[in-house]
N, C-alpha and C. Protein backbone atom coordinates (compact mmCIF):
# COMPACT_ATOMS: atom_id res chain seq x y z
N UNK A 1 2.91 -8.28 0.98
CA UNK A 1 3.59 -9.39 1.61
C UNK A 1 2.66 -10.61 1.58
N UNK A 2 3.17 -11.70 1.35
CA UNK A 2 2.65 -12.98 1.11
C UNK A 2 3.24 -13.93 2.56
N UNK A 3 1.61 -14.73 3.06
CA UNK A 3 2.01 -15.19 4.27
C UNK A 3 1.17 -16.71 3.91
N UNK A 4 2.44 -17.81 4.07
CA UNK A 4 1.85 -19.22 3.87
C UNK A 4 1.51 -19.89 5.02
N UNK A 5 0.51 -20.41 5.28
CA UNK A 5 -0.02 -20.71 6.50
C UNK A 5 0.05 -22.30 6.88
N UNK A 6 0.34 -23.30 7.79
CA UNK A 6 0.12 -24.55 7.44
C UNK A 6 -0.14 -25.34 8.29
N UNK A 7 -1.17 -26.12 8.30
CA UNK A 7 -1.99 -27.07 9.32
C UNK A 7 -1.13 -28.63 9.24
N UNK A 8 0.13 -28.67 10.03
CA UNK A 8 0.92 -30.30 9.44
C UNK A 8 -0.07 -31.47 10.26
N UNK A 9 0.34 -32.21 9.05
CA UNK A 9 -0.54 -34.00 9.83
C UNK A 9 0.58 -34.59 8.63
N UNK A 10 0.40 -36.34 9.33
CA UNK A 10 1.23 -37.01 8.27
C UNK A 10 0.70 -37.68 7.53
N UNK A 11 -0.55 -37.25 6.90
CA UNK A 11 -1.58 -37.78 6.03
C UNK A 11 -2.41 -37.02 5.30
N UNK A 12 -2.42 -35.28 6.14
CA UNK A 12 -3.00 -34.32 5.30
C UNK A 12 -2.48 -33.35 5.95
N UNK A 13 -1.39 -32.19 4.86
CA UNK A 13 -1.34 -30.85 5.66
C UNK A 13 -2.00 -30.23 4.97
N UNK A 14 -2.49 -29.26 5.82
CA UNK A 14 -3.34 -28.08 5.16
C UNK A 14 -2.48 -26.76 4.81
N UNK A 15 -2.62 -26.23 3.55
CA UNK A 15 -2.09 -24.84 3.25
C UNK A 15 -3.24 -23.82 2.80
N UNK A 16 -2.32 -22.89 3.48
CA UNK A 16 -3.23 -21.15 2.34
C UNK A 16 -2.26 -20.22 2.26
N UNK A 17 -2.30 -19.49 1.66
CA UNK A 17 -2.15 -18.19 0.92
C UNK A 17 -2.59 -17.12 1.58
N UNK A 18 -2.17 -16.09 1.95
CA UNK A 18 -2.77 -14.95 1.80
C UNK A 18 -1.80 -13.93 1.66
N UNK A 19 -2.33 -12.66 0.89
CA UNK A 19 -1.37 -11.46 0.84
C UNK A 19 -1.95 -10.70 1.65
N UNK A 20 -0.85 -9.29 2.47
CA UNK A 20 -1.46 -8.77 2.99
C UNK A 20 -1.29 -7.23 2.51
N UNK A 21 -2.52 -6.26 2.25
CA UNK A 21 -1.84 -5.07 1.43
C UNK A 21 -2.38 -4.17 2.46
N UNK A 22 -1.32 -3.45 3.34
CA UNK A 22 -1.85 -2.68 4.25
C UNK A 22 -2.70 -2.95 5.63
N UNK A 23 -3.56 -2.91 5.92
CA UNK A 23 -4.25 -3.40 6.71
C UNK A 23 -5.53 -4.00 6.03
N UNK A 24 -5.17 -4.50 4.93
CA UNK A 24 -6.36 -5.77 4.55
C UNK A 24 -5.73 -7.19 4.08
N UNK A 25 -6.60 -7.90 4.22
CA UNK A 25 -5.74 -8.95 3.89
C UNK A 25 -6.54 -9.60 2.57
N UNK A 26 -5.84 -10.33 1.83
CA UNK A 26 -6.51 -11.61 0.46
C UNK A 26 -6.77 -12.46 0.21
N UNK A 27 -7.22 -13.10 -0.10
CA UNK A 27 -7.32 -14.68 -0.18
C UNK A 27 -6.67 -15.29 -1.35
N UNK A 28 -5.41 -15.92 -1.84
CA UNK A 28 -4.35 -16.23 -2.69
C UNK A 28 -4.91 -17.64 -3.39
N UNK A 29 -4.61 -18.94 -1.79
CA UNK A 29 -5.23 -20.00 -2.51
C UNK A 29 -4.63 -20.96 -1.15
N UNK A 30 -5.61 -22.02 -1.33
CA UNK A 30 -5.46 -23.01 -0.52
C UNK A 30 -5.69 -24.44 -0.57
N UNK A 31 -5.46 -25.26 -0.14
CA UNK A 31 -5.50 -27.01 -0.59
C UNK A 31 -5.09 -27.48 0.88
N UNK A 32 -5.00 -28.83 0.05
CA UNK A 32 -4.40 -30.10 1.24
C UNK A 32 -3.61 -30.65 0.01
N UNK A 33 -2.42 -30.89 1.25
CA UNK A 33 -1.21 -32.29 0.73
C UNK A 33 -1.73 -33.60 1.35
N UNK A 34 -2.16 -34.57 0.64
CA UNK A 34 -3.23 -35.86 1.26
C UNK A 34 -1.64 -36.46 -0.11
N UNK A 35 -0.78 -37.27 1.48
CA UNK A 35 0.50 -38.02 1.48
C UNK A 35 0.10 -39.42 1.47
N UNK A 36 -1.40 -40.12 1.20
CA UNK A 36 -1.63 -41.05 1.56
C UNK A 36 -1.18 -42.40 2.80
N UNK A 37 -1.41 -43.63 2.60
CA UNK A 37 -1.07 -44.28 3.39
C UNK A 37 0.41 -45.43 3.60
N UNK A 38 1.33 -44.42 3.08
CA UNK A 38 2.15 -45.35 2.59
C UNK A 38 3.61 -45.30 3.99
N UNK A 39 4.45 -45.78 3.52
CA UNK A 39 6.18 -45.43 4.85
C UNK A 39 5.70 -43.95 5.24
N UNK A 40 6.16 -43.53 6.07
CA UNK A 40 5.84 -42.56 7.02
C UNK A 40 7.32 -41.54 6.17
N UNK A 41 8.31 -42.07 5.89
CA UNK A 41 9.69 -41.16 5.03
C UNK A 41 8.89 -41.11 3.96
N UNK A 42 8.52 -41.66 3.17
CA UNK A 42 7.91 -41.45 1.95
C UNK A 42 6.61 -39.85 1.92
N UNK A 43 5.93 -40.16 2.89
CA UNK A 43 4.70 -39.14 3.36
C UNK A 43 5.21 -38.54 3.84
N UNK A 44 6.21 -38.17 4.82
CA UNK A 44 7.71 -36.55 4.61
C UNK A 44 7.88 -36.18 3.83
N UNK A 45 8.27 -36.88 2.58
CA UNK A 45 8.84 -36.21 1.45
C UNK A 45 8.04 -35.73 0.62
N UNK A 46 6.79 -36.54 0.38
CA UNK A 46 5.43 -35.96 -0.33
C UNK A 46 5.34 -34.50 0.25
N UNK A 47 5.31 -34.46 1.90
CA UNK A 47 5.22 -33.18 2.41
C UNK A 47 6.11 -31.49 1.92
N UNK A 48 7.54 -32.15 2.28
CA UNK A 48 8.47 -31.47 2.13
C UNK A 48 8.29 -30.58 0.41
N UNK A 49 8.06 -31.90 -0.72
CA UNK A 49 8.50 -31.74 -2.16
C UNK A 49 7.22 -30.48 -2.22
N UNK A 50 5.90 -31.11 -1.99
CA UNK A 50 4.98 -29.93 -2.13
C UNK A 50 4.72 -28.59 -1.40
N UNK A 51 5.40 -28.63 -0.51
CA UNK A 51 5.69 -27.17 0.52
C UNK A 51 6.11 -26.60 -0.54
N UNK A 52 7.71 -27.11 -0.73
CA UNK A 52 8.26 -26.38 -1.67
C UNK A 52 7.75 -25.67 -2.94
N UNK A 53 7.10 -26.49 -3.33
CA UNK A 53 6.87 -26.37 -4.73
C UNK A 53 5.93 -24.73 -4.45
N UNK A 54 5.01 -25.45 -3.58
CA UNK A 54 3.59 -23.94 -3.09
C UNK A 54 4.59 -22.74 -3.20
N UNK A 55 5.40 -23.00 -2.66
CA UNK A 55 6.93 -22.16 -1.40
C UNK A 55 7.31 -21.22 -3.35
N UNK A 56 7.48 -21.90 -4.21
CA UNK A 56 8.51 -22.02 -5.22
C UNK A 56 7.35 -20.74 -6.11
N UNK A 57 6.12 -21.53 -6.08
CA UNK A 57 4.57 -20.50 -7.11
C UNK A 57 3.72 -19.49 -6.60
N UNK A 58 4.06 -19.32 -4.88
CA UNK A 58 3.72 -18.38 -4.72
C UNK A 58 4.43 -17.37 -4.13
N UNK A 59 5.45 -17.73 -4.18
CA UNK A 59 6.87 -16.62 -3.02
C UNK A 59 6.51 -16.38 -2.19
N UNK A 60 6.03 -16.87 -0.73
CA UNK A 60 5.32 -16.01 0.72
C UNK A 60 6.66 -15.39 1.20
N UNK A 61 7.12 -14.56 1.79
CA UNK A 61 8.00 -14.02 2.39
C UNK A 61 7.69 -14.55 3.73
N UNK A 62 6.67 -14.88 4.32
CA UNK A 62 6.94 -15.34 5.82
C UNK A 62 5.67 -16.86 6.04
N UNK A 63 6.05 -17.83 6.93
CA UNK A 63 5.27 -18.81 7.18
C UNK A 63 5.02 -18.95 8.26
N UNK A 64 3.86 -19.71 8.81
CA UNK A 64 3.20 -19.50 10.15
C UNK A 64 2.22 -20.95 10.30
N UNK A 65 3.02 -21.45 10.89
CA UNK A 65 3.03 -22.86 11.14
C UNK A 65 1.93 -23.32 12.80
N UNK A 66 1.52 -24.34 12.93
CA UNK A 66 0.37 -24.49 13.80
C UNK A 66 1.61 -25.25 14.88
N UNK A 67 1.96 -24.88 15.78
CA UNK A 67 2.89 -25.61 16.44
C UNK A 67 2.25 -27.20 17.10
N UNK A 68 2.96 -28.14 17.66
CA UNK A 68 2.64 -30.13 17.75
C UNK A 68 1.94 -29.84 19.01
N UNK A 69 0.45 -30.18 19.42
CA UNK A 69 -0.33 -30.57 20.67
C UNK A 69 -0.06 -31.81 20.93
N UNK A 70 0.32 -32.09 22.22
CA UNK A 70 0.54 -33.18 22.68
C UNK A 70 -0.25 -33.85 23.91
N UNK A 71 -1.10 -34.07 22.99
CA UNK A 71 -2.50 -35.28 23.48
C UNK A 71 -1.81 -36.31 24.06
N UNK A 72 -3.01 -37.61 24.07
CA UNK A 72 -2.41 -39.05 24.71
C UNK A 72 -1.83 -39.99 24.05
N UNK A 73 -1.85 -39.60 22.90
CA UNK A 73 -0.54 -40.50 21.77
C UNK A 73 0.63 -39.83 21.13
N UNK A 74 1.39 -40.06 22.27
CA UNK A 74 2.93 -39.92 21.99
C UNK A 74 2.94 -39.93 20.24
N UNK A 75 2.83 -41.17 19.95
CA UNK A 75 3.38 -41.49 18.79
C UNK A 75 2.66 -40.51 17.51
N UNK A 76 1.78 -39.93 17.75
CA UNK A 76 0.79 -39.50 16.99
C UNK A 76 1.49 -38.09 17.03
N UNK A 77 1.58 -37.25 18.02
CA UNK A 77 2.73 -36.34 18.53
C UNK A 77 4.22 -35.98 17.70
N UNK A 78 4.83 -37.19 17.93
CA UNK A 78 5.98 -37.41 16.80
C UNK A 78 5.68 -37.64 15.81
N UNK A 79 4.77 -38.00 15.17
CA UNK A 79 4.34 -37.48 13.45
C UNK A 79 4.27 -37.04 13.19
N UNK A 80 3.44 -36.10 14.04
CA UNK A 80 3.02 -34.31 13.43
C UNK A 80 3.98 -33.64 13.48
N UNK A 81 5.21 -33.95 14.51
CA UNK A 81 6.20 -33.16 14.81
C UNK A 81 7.10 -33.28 13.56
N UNK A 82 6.81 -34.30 12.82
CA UNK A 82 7.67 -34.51 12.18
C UNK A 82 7.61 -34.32 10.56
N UNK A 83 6.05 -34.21 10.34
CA UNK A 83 5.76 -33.70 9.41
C UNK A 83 5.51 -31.93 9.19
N UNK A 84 5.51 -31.35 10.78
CA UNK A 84 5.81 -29.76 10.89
C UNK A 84 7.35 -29.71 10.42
N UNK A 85 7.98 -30.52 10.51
CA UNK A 85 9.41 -29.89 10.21
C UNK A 85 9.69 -30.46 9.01
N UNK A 86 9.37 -31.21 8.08
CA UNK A 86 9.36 -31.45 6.45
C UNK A 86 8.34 -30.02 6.12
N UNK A 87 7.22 -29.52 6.38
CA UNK A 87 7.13 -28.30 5.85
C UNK A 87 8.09 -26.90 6.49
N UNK A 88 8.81 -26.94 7.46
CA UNK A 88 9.28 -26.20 7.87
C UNK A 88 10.63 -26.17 6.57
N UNK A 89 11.37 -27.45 6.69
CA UNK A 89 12.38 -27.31 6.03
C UNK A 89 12.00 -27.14 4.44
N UNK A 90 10.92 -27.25 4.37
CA UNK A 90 10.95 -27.24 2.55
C UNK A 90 10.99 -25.57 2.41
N UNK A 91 11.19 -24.65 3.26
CA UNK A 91 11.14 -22.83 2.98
C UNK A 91 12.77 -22.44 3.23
N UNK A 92 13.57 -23.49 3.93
CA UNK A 92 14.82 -23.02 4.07
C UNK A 92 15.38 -21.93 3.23
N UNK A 93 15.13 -22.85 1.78
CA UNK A 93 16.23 -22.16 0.56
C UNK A 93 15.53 -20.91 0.62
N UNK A 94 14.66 -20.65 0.48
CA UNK A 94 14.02 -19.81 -0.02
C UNK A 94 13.96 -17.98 1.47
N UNK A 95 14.76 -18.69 2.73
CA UNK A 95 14.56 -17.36 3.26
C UNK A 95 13.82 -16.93 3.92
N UNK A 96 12.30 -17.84 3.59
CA UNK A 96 11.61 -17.22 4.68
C UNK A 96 11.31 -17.69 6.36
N UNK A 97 11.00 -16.54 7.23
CA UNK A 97 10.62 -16.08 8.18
C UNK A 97 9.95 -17.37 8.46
N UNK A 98 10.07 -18.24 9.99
CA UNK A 98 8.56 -18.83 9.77
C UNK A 98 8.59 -18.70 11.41
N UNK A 99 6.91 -18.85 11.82
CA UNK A 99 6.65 -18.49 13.03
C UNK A 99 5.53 -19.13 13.45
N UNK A 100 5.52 -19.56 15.17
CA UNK A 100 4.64 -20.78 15.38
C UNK A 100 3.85 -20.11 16.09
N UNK A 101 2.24 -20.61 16.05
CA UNK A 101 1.45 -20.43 16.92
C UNK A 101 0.39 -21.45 17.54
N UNK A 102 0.10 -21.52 18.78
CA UNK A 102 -0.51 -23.15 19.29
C UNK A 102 -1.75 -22.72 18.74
N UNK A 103 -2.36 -23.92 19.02
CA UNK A 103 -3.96 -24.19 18.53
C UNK A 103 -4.63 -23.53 19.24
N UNK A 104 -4.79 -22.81 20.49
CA UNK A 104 -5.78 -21.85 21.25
C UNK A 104 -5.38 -20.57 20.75
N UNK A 105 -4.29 -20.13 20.45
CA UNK A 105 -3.56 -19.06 20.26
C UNK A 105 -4.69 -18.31 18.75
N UNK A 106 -4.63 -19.50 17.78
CA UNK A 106 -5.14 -19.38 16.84
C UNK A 106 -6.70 -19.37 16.46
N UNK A 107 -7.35 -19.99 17.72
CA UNK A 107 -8.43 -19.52 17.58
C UNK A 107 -8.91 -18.56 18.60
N UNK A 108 -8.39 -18.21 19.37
CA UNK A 108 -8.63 -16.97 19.77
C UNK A 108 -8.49 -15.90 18.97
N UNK A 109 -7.72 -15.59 18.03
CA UNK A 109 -7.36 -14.95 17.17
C UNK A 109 -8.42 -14.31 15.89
N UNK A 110 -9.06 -15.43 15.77
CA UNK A 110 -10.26 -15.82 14.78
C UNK A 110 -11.32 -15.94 15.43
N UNK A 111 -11.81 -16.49 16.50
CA UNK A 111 -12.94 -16.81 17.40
C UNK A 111 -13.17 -15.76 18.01
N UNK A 112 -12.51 -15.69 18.59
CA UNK A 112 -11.59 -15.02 19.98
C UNK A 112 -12.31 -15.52 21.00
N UNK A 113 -12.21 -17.33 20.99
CA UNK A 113 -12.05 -18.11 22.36
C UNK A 113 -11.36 -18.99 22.21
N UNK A 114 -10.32 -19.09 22.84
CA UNK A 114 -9.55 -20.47 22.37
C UNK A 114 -10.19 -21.72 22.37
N UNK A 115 -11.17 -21.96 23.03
CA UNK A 115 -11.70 -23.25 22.93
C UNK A 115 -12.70 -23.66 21.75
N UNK A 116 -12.74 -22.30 20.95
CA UNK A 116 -13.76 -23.03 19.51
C UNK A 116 -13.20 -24.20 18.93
N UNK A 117 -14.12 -24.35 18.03
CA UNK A 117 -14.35 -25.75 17.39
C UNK A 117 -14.29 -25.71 16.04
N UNK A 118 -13.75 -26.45 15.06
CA UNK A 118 -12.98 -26.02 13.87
C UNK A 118 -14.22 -25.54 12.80
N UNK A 119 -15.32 -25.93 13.10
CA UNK A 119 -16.46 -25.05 12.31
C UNK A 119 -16.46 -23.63 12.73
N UNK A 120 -16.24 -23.45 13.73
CA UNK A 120 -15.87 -22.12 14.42
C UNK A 120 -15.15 -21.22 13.32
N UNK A 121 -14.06 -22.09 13.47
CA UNK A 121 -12.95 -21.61 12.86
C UNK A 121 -13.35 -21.52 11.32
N UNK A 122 -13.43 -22.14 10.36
CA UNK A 122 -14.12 -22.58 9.55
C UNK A 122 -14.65 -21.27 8.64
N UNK A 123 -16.20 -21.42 9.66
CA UNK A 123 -17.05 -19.75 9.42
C UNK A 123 -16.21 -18.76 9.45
N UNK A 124 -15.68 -18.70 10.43
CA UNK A 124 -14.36 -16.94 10.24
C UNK A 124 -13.99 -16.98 9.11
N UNK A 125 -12.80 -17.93 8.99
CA UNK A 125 -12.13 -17.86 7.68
C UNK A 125 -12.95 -17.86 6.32
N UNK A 126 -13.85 -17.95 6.24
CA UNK A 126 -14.74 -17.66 5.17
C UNK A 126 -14.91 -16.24 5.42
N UNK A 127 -15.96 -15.84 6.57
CA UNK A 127 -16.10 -14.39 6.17
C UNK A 127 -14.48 -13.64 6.28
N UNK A 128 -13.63 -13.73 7.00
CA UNK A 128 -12.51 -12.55 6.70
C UNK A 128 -11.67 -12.94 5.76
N UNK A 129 -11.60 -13.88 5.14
CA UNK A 129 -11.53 -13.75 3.77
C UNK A 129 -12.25 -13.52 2.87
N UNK A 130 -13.50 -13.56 2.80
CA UNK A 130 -14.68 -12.66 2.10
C UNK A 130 -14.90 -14.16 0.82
N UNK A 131 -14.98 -15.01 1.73
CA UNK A 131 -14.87 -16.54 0.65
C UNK A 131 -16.22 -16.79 -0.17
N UNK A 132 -16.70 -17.54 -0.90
CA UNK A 132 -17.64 -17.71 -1.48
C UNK A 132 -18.42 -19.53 -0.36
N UNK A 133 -17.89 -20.06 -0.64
CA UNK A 133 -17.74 -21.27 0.50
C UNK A 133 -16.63 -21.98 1.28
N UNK A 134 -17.33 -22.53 1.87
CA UNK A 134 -16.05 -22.92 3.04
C UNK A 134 -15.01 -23.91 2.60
N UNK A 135 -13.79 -23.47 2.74
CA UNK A 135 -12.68 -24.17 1.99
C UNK A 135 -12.87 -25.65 3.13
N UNK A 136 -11.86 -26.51 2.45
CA UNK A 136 -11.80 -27.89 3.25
C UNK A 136 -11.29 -27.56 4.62
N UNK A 137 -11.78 -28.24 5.59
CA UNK A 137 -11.29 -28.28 6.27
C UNK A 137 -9.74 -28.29 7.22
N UNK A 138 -8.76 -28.96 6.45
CA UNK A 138 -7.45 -28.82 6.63
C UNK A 138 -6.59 -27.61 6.56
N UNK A 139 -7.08 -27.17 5.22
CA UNK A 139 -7.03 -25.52 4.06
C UNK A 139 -7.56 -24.78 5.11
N UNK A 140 -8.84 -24.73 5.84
CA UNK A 140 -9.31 -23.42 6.03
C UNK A 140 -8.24 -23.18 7.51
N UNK A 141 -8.09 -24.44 8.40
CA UNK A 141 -7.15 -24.32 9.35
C UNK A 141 -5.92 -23.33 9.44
N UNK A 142 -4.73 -23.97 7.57
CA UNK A 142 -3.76 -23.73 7.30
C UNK A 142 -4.20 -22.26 7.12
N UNK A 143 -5.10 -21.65 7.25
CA UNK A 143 -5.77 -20.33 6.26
C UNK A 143 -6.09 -19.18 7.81
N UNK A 144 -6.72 -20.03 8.77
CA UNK A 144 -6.58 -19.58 10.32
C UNK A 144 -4.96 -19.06 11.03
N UNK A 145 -4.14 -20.34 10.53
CA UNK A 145 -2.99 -20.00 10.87
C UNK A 145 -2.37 -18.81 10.20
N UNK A 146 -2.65 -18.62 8.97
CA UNK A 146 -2.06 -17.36 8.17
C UNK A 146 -2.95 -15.79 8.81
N UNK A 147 -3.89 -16.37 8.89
CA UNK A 147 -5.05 -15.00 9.42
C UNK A 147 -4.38 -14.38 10.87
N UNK A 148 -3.99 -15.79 11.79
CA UNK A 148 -3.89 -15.26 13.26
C UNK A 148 -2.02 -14.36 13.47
N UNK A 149 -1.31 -15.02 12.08
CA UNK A 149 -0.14 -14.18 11.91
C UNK A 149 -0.22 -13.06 11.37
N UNK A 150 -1.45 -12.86 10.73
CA UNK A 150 -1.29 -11.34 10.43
C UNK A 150 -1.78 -10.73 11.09
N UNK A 151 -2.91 -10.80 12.23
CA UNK A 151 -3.90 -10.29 13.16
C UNK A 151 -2.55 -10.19 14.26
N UNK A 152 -1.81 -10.80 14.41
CA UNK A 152 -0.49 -10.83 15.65
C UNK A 152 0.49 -10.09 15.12
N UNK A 153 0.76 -9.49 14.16
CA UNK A 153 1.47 -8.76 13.34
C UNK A 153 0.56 -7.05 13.58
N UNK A 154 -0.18 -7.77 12.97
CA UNK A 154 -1.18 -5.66 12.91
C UNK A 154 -1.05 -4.88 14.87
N UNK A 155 -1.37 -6.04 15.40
CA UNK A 155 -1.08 -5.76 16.69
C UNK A 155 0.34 -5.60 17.48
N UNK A 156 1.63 -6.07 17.10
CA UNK A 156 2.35 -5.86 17.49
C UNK A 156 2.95 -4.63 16.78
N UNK A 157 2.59 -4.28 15.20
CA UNK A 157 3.26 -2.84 14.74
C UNK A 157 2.17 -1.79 15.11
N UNK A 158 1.30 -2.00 15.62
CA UNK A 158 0.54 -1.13 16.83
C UNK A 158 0.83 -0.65 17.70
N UNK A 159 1.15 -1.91 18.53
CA UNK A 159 1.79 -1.48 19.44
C UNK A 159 3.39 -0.86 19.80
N UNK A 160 3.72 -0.93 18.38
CA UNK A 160 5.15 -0.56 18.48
C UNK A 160 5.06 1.26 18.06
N UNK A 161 4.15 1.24 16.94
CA UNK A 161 3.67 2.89 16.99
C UNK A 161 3.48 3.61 18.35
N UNK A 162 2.29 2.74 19.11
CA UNK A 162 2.07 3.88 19.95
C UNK A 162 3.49 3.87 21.13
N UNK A 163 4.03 2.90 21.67
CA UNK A 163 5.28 3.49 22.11
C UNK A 163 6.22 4.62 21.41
N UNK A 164 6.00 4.15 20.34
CA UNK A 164 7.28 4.83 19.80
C UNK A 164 7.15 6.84 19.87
């Protein structure tokens, strides 16, 4: 199973890749969409067209999206919100699953303190992906978010064994 991970901003989202085979996971591939500085619809659609496309070359069956923190700029808030849902909608056609997790959520997950700090984060995702160096910053985020859905996954069909 293939899980696309994604860090939205309306100027750089971050993506990764990972497959997961069993209880290990892979490292597929990762980047940034850098929408430059142009209309804010225009840098949606940059968003949206290249989700897709990732969406289109690597088939993830499920996505796992960094859900909108809402700091002291409103407006800053509704960007992100709005560029989470141009990558949200660019997986429609395609079916998959997608699922949110906040920013403490995710580094607890990886840290395991919510209050780390994105070098924090950073270093993990290098070693549990078994990386050579540290992807960009945006990428390794989008790459946290894919890690903390499968780490929330291994644990919930855990926990569904031992009830069962």
């Amino acid at each position: 199973m293939r899980i696309l991970g994604i860090d939205p901003g309306s100027r750089v989202t971050g993506y990764g890749v990972i497959e997961v085979l069993g209880r290990d996971v892979k490292y597929i591939d990762s980047g940034c969409i850098r929408t430059g500085g142009g209309a804010l619809p225009e840098r949606l659609k940059k968003i949206y067209l290249s989700v897709r496309e990732i969406t289109e070359h690597y088939k993830p069956q499920e996505m796992a999206v960094e859900q909108v923190f809402m700091g002291r700029n409103a407006d800053s808030a509704l960007k992100l919100g709005q560029a989470r849902a141009s990558a949200i909608c660019a997986v429609f056609d395609h079916d998959i699953e997608v699922f949110e997790y906040a920013a403490r959520q995710i580094k607890q997950a990886l840290v395991g303190k919510g209050s780390a700090d994105k070098t924090q984060v950073q270093h993990m995702v290098k070693i549990l992906l078994k990386l050579q160096g540290n992807p960009q910053m945006d990428a390794s985020d989008a790459l946290a978010v894919a890690l903390c859905h499968f780490h929330t996954d291994q644990t919930r069909q855990s926990t569904d064994r031992a009830l069962a």
